[in-house]
PDB file of N, CA and C in Angstrom:
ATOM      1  N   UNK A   1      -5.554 162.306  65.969  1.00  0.00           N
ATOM      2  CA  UNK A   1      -4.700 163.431  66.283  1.00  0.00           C
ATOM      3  C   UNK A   1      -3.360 162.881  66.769  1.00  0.00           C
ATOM      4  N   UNK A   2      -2.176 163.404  66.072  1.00  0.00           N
ATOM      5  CA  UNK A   2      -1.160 163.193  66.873  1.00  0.00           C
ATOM      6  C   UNK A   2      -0.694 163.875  67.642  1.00  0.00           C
ATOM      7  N   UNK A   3       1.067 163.464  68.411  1.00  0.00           N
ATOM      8  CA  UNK A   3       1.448 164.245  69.512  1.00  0.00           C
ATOM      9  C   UNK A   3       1.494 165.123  68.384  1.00  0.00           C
ATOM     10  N   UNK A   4       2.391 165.078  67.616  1.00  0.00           N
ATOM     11  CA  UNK A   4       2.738 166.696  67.156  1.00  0.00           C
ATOM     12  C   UNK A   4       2.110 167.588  67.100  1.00  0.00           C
ATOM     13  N   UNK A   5       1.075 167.158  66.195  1.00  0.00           N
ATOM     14  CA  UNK A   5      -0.438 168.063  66.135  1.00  0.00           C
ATOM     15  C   UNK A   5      -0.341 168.969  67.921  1.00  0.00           C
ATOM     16  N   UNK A   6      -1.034 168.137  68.782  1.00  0.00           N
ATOM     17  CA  UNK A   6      -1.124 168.659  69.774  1.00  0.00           C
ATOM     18  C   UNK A   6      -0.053 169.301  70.274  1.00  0.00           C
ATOM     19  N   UNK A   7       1.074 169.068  69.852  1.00  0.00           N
ATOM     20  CA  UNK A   7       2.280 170.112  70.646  1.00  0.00           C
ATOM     21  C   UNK A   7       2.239 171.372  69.460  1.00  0.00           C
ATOM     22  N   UNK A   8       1.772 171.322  67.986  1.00  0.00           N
ATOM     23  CA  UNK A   8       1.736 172.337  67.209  1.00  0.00           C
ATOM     24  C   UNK A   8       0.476 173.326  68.189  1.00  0.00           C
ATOM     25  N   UNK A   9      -0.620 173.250  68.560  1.00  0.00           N
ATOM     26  CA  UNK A   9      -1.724 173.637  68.718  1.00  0.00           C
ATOM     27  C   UNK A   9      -1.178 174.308  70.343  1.00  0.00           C
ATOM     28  N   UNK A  10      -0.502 173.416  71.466  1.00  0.00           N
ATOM     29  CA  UNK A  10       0.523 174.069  72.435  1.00  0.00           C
ATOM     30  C   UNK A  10       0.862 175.119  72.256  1.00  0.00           C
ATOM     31  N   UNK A  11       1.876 174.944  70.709  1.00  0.00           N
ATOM     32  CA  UNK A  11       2.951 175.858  70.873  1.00  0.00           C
ATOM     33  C   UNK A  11       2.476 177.125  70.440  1.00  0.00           C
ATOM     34  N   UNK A  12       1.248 177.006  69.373  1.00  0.00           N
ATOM     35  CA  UNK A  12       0.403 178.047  69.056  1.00  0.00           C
ATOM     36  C   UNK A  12      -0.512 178.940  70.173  1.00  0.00           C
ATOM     37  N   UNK A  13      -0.885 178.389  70.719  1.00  0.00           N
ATOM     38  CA  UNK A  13      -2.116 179.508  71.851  1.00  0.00           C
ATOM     39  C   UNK A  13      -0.913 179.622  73.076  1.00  0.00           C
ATOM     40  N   UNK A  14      -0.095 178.794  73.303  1.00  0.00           N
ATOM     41  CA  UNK A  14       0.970 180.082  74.516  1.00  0.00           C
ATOM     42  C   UNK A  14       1.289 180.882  73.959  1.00  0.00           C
ATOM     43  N   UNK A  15       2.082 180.908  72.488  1.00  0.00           N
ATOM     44  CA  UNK A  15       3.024 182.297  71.875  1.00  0.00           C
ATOM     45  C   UNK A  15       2.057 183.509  71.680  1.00  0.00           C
ATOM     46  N   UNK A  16       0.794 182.824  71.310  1.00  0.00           N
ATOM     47  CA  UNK A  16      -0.675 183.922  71.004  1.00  0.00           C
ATOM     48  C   UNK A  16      -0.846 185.333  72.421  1.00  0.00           C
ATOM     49  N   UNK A  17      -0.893 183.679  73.734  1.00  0.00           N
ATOM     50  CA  UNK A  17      -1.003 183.938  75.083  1.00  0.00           C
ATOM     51  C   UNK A  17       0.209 185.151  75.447  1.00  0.00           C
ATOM     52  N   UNK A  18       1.151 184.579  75.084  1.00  0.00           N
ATOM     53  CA  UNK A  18       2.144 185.391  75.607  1.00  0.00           C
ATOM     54  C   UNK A  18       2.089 187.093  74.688  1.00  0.00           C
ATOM     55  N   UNK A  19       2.124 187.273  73.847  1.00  0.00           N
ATOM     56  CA  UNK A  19       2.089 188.020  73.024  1.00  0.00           C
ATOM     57  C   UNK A  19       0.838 189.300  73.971  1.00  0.00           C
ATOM     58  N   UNK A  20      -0.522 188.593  73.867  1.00  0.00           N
ATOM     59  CA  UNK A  20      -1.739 189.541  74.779  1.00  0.00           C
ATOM     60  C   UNK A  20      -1.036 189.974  75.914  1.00  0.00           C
ATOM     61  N   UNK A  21       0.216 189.085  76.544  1.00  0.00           N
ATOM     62  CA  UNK A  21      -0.018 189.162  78.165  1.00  0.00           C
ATOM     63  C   UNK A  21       1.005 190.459  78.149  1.00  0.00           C
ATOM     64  N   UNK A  22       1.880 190.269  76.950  1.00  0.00           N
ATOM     65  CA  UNK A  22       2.746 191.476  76.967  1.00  0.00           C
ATOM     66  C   UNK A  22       2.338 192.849  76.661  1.00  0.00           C
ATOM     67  N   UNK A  23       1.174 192.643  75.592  1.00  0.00           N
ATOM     68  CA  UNK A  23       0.536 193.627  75.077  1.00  0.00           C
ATOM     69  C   UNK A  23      -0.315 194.404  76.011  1.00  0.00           C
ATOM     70  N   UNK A  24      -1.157 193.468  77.163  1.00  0.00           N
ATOM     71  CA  UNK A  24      -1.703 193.881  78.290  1.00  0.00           C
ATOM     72  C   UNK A  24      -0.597 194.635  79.814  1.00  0.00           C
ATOM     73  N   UNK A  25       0.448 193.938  79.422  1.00  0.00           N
ATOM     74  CA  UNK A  25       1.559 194.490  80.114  1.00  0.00           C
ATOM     75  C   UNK A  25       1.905 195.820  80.189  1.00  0.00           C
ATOM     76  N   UNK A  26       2.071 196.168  78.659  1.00  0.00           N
ATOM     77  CA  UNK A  26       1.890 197.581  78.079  1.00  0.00           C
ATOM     78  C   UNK A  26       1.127 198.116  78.899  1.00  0.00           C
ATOM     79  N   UNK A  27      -0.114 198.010  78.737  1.00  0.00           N
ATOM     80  CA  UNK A  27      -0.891 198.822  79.225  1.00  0.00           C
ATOM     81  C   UNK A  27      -1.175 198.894  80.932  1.00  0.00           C
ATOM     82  N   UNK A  28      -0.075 198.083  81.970  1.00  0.00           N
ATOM     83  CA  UNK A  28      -0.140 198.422  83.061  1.00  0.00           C
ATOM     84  C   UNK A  28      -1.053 196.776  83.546  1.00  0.00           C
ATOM     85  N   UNK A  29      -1.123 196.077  82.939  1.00  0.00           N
ATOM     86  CA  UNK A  29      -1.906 194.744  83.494  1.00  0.00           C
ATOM     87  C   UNK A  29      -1.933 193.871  83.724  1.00  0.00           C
ATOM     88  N   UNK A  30      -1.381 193.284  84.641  1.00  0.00           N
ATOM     89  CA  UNK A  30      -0.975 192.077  84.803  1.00  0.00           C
ATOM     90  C   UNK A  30      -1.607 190.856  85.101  1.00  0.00           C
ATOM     91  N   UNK A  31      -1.405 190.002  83.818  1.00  0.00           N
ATOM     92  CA  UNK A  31      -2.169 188.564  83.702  1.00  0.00           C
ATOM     93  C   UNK A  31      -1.364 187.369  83.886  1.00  0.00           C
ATOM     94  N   UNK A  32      -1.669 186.241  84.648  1.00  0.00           N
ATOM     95  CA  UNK A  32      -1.122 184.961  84.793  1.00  0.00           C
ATOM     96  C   UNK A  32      -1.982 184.514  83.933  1.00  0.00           C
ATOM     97  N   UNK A  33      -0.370 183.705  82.865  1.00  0.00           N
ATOM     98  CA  UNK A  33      -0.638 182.252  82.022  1.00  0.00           C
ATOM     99  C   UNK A  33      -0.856 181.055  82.069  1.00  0.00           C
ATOM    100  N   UNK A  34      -1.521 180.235  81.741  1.00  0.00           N
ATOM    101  CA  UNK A  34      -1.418 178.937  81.908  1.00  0.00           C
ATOM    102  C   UNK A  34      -2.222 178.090  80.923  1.00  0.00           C
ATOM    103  N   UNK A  35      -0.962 177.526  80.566  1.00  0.00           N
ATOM    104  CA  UNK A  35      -1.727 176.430  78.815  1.00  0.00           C
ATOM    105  C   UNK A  35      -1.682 174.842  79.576  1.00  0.00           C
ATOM    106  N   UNK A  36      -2.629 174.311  78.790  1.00  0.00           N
ATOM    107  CA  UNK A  36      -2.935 172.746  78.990  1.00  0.00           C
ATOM    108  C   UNK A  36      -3.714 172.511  77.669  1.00  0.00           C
ATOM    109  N   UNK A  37      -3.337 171.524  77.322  1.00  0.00           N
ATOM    110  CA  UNK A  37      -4.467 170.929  76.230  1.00  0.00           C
ATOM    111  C   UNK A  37      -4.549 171.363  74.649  1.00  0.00           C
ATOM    112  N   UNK A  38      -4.021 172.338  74.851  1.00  0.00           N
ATOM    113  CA  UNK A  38      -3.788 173.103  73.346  1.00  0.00           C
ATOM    114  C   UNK A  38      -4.469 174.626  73.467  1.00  0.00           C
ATOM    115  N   UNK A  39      -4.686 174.938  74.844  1.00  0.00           N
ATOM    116  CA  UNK A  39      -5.572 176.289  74.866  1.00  0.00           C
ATOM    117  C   UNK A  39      -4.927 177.040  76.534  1.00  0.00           C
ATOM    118  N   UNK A  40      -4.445 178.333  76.119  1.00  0.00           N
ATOM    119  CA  UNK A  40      -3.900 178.794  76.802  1.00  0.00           C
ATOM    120  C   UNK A  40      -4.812 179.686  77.316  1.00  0.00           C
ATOM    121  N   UNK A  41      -4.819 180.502  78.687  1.00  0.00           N
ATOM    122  CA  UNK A  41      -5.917 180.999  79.746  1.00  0.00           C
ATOM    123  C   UNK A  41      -4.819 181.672  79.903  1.00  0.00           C
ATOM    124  N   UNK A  42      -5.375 183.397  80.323  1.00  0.00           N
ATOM    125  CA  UNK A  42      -5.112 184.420  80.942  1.00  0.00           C
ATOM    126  C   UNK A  42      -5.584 184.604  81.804  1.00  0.00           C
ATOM    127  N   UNK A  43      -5.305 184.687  82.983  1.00  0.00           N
ATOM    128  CA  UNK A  43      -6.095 185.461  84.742  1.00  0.00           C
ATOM    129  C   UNK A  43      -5.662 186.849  84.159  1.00  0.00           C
ATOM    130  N   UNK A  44      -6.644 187.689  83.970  1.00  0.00           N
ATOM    131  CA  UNK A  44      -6.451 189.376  84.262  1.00  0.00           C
ATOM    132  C   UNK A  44      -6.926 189.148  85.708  1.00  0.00           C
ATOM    133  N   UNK A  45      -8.383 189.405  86.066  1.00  0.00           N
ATOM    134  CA  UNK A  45      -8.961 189.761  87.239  1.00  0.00           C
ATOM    135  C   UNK A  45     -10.174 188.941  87.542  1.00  0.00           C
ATOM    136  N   UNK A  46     -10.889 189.139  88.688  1.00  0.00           N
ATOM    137  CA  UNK A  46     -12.251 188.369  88.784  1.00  0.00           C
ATOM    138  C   UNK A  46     -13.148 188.259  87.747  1.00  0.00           C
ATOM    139  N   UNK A  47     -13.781 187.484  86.948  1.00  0.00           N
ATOM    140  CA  UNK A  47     -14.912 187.127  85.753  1.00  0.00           C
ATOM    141  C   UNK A  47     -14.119 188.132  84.608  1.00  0.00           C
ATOM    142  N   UNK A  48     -12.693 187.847  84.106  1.00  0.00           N
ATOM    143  CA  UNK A  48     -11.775 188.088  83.528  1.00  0.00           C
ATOM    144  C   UNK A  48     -10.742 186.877  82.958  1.00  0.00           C
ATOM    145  N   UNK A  49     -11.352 186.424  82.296  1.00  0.00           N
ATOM    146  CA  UNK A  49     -10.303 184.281  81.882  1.00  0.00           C
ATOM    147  C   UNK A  49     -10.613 184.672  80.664  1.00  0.00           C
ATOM    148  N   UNK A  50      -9.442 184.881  79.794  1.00  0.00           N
ATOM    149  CA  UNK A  50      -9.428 185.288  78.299  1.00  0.00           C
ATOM    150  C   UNK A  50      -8.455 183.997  77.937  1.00  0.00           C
ATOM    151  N   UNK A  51      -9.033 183.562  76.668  1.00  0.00           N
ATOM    152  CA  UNK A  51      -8.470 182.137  76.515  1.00  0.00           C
ATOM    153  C   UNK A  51      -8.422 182.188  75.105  1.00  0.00           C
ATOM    154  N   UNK A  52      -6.964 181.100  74.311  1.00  0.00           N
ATOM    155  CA  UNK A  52      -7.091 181.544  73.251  1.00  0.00           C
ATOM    156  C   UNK A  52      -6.444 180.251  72.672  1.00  0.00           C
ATOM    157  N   UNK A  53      -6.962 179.853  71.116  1.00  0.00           N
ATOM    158  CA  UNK A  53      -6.011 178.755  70.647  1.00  0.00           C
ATOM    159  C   UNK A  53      -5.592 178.529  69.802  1.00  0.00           C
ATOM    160  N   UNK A  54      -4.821 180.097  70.048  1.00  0.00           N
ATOM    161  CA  UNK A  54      -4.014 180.682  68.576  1.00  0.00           C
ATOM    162  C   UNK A  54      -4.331 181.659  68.081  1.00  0.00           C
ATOM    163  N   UNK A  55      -5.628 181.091  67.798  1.00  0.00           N
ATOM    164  CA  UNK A  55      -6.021 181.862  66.345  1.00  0.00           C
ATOM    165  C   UNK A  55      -7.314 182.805  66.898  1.00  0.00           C
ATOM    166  N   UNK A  56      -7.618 182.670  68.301  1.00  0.00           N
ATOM    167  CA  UNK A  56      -8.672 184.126  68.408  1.00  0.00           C
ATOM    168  C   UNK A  56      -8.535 183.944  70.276  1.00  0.00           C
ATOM    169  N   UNK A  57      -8.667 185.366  71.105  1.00  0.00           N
ATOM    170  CA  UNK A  57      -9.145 185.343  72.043  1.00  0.00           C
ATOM    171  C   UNK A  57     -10.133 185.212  72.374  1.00  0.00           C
ATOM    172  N   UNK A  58     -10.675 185.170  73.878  1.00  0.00           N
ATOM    173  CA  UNK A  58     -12.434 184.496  73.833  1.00  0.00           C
ATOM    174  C   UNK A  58     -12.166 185.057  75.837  1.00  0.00           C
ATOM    175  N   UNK A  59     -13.074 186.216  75.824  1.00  0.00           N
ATOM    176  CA  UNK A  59     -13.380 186.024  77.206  1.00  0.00           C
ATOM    177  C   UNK A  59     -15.442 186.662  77.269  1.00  0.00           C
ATOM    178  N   UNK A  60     -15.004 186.294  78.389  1.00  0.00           N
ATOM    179  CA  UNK A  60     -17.014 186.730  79.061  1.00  0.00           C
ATOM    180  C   UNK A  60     -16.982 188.655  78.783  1.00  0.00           C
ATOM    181  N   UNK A  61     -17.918 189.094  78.016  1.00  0.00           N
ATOM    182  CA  UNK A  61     -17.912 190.591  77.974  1.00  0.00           C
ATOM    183  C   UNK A  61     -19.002 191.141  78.964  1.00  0.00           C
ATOM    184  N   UNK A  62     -19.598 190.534  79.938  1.00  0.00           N
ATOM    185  CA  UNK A  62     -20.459 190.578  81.155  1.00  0.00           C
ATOM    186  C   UNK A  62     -21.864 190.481  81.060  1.00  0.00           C
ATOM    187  N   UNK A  63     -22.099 190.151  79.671  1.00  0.00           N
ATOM    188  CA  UNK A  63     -23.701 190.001  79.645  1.00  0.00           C
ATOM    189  C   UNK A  63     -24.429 188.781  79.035  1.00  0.00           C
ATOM    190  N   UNK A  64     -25.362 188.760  79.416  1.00  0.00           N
ATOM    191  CA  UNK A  64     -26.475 187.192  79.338  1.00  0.00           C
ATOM    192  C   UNK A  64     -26.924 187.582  77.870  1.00  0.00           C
ATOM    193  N   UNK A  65     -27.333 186.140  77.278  1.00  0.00           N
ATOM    194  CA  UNK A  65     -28.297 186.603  76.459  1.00  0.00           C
ATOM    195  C   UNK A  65     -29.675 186.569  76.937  1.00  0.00           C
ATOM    196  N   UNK A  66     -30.402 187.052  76.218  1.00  0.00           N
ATOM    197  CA  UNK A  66     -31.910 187.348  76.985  1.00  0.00           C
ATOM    198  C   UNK A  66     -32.748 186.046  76.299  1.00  0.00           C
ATOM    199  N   UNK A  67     -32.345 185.245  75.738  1.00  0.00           N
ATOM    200  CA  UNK A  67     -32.941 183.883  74.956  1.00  0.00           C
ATOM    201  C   UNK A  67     -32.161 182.863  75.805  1.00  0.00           C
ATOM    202  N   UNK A  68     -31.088 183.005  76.106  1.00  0.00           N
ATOM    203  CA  UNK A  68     -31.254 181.740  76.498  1.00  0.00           C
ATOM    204  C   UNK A  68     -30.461 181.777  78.427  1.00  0.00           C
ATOM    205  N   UNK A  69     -30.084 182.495  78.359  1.00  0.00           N
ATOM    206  CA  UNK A  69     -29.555 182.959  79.701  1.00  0.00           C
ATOM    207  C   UNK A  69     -28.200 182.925  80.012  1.00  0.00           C
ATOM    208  N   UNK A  70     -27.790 182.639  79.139  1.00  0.00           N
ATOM    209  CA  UNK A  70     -26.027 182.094  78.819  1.00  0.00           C
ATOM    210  C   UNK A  70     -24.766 183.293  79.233  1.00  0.00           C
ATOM    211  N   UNK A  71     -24.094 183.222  79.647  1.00  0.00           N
ATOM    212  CA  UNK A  71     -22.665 184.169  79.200  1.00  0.00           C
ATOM    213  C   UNK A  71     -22.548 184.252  77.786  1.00  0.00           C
ATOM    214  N   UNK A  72     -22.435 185.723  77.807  1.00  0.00           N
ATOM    215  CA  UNK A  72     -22.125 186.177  75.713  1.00  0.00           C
ATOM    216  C   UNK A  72     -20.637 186.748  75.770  1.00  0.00           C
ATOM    217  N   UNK A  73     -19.876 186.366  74.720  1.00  0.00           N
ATOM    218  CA  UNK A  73     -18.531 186.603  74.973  1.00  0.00           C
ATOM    219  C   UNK A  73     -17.899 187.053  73.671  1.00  0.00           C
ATOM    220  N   UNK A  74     -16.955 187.980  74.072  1.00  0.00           N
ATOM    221  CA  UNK A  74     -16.299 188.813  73.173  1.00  0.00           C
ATOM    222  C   UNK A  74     -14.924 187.844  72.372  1.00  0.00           C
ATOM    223  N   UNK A  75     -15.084 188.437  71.205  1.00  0.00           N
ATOM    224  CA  UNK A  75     -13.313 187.606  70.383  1.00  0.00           C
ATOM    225  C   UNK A  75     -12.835 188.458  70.132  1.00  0.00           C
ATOM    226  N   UNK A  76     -12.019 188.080  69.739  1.00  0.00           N
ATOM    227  CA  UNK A  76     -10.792 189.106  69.301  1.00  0.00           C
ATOM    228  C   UNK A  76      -9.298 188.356  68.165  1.00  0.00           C
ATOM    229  N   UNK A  77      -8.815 188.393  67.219  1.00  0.00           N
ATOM    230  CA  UNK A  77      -8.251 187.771  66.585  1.00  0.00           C
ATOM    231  C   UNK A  77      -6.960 187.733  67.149  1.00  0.00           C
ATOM    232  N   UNK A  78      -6.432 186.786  67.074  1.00  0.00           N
ATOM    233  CA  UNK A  78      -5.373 186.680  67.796  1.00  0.00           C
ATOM    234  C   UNK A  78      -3.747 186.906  67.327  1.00  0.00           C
ATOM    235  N   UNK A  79      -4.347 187.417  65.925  1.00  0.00           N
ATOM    236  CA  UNK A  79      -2.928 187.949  64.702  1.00  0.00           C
ATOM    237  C   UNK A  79      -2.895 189.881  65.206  1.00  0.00           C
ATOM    238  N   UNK A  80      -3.750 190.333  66.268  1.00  0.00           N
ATOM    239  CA  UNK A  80      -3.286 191.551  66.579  1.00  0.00           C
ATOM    240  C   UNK A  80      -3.549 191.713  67.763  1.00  0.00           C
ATOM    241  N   UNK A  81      -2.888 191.039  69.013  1.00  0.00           N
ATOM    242  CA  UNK A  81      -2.721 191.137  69.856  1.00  0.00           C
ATOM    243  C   UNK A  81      -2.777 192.974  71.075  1.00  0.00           C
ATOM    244  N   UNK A  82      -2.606 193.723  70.202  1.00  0.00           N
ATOM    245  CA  UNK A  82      -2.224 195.041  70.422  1.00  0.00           C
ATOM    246  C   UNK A  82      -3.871 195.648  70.758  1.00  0.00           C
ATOM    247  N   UNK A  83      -4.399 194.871  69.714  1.00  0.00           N
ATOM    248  CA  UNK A  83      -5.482 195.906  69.561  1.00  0.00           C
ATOM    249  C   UNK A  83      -6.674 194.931  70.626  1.00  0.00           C
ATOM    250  N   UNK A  84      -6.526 193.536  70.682  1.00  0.00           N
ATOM    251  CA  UNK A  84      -7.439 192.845  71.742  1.00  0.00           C
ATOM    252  C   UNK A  84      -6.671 193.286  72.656  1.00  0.00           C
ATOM    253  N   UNK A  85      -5.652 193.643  73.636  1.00  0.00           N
ATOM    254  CA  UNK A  85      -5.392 193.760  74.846  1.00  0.00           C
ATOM    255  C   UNK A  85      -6.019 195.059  75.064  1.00  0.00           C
ATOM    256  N   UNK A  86      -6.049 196.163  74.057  1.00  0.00           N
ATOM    257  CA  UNK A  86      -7.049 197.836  74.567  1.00  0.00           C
ATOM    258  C   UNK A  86      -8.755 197.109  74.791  1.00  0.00           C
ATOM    259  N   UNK A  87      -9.054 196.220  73.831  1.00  0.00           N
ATOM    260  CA  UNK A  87     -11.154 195.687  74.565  1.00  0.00           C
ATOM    261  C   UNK A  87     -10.591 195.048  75.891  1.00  0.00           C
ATOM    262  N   UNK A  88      -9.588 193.908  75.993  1.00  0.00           N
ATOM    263  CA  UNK A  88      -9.992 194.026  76.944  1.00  0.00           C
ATOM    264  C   UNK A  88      -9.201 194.850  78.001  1.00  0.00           C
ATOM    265  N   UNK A  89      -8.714 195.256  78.242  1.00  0.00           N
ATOM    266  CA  UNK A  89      -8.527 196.663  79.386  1.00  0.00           C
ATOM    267  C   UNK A  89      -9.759 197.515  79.610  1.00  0.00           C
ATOM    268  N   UNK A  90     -10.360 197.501  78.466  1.00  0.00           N
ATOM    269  CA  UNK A  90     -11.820 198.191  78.527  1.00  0.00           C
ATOM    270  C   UNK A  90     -12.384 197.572  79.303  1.00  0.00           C
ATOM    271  N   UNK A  91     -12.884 195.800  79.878  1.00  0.00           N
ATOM    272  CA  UNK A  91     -13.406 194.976  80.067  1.00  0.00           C
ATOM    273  C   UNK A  91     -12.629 195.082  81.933  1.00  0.00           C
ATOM    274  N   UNK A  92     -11.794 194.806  81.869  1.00  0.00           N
ATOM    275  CA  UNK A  92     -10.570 195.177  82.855  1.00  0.00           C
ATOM    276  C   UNK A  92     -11.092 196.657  83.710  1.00  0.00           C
ATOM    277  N   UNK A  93     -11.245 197.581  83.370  1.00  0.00           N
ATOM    278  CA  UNK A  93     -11.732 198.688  83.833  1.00  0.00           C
ATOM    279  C   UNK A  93     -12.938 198.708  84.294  1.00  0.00           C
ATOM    280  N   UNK A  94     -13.453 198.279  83.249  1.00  0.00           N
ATOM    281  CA  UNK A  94     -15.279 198.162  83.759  1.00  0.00           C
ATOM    282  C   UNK A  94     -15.190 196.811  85.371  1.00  0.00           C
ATOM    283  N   UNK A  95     -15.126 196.374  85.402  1.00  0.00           N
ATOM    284  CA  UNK A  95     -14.589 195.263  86.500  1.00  0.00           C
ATOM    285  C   UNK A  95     -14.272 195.823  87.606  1.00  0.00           C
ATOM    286  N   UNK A  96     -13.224 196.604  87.514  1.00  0.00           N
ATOM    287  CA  UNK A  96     -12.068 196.951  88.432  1.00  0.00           C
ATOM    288  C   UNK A  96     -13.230 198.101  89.241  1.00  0.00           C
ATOM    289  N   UNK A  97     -14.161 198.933  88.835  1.00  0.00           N
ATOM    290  CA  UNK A  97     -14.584 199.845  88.854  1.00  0.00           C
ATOM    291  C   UNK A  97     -16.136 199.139  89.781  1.00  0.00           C
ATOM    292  N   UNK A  98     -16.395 197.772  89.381  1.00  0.00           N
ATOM    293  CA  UNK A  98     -17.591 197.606  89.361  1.00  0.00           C
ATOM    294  C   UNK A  98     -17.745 196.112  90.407  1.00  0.00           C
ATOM    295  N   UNK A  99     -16.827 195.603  90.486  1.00  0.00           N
ATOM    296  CA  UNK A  99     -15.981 194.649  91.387  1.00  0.00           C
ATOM    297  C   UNK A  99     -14.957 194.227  92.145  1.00  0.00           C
ATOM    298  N   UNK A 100     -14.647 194.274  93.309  1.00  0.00           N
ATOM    299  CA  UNK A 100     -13.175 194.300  93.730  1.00  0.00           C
ATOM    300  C   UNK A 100     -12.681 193.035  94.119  1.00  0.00           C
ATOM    301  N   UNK A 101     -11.663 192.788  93.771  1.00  0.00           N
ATOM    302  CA  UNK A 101     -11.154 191.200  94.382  1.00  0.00           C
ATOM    303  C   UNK A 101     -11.308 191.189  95.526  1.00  0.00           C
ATOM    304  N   UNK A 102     -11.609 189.556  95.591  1.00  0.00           N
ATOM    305  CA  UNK A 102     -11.983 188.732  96.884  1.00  0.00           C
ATOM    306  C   UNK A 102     -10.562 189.046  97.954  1.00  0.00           C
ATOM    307  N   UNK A 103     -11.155 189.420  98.998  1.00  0.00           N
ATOM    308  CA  UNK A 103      -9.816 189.066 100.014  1.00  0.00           C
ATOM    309  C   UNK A 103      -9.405 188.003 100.509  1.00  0.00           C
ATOM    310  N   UNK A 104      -7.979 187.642 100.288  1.00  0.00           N
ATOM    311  CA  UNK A 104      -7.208 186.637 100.522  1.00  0.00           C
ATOM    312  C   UNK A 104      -8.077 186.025 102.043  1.00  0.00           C
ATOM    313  N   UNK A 105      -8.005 184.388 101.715  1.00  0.00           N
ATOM    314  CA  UNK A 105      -8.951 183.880 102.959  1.00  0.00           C
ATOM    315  C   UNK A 105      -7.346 182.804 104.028  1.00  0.00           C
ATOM    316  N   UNK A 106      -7.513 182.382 104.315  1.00  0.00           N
ATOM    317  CA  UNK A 106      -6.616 181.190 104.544  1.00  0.00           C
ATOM    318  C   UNK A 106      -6.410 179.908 103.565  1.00  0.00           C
ATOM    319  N   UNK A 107      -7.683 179.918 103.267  1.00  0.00           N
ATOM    320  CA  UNK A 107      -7.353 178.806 102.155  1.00  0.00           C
ATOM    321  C   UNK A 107      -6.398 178.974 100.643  1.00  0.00           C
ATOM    322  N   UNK A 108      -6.576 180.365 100.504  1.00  0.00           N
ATOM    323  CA  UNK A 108      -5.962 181.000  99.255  1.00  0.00           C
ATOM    324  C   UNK A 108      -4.447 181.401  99.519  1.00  0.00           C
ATOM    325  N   UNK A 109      -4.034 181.583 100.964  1.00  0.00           N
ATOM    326  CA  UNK A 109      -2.999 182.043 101.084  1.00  0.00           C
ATOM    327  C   UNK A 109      -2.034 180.867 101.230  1.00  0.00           C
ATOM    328  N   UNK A 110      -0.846 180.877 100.575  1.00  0.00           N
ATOM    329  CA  UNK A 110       0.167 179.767 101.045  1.00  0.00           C
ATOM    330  C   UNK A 110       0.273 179.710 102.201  1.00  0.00           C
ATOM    331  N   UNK A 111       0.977 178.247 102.612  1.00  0.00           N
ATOM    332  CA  UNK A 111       1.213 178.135 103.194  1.00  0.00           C
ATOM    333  C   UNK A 111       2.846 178.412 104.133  1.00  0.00           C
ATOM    334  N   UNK A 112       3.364 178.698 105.199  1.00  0.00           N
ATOM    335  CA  UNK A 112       4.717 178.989 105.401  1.00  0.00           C
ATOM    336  C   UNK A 112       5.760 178.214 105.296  1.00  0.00           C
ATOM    337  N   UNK A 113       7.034 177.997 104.490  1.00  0.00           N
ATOM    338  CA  UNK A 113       7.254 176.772 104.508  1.00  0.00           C
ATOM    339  C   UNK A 113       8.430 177.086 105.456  1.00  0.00           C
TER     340      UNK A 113
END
């Protein structure tokens, strides 16, 4: 693999990334980005990390399989951004409804500078 390769595969899952985060934006939601490695990660919310590398999103849709005990997880193609940011808002809702974020501890909170 070369650099390029890897800066092609970069430049692919942020623009993907960015694209959902706007599309989720739309809809009132706000996600932090962050690419490394060739695969870019969305924070929506708690057990909410939608990740993508390029070419499809990939987060946890909240259920096990019953064979093997695993997290089963939803895709979504990543050439229509519009239409994966409405599953997951669906996913987003169910959450929001069914889990509430952790409260800020000391360790999580900055520090004063």
């Amino acid at each position: 693999m070369t650099h390029d390769t890897v800066i092609t595969k970069a430049a692919r899952s942020s623009h993907a990334a960015e694209q959902l985060r706007t599309a989720l934006d739309d809809l009132g939601i706000t996600a932090d980005v962050h690419q490394g490695h060739g695969v870019t990660l969305l924070s929506v919310w708690v057990d909410l990390l939608v990740w993508s590398d390029g070419f499809r999103f990939m987060w946890w849709n909240g259920e096990y399989s019953m064979r093997t005990g695993r997290r089963k997880y939803a895709a979504h193609t990543a050439g229509n951004p519009a239409t994966a940011a409405h599953r997951i808002a669906a996913r987003y809702t169910d959450l929001r409804t069914t889990r509430s974020a952790p409260a800020p501890t000391a360790a999580t909170q900055a520090a004063p500078l």
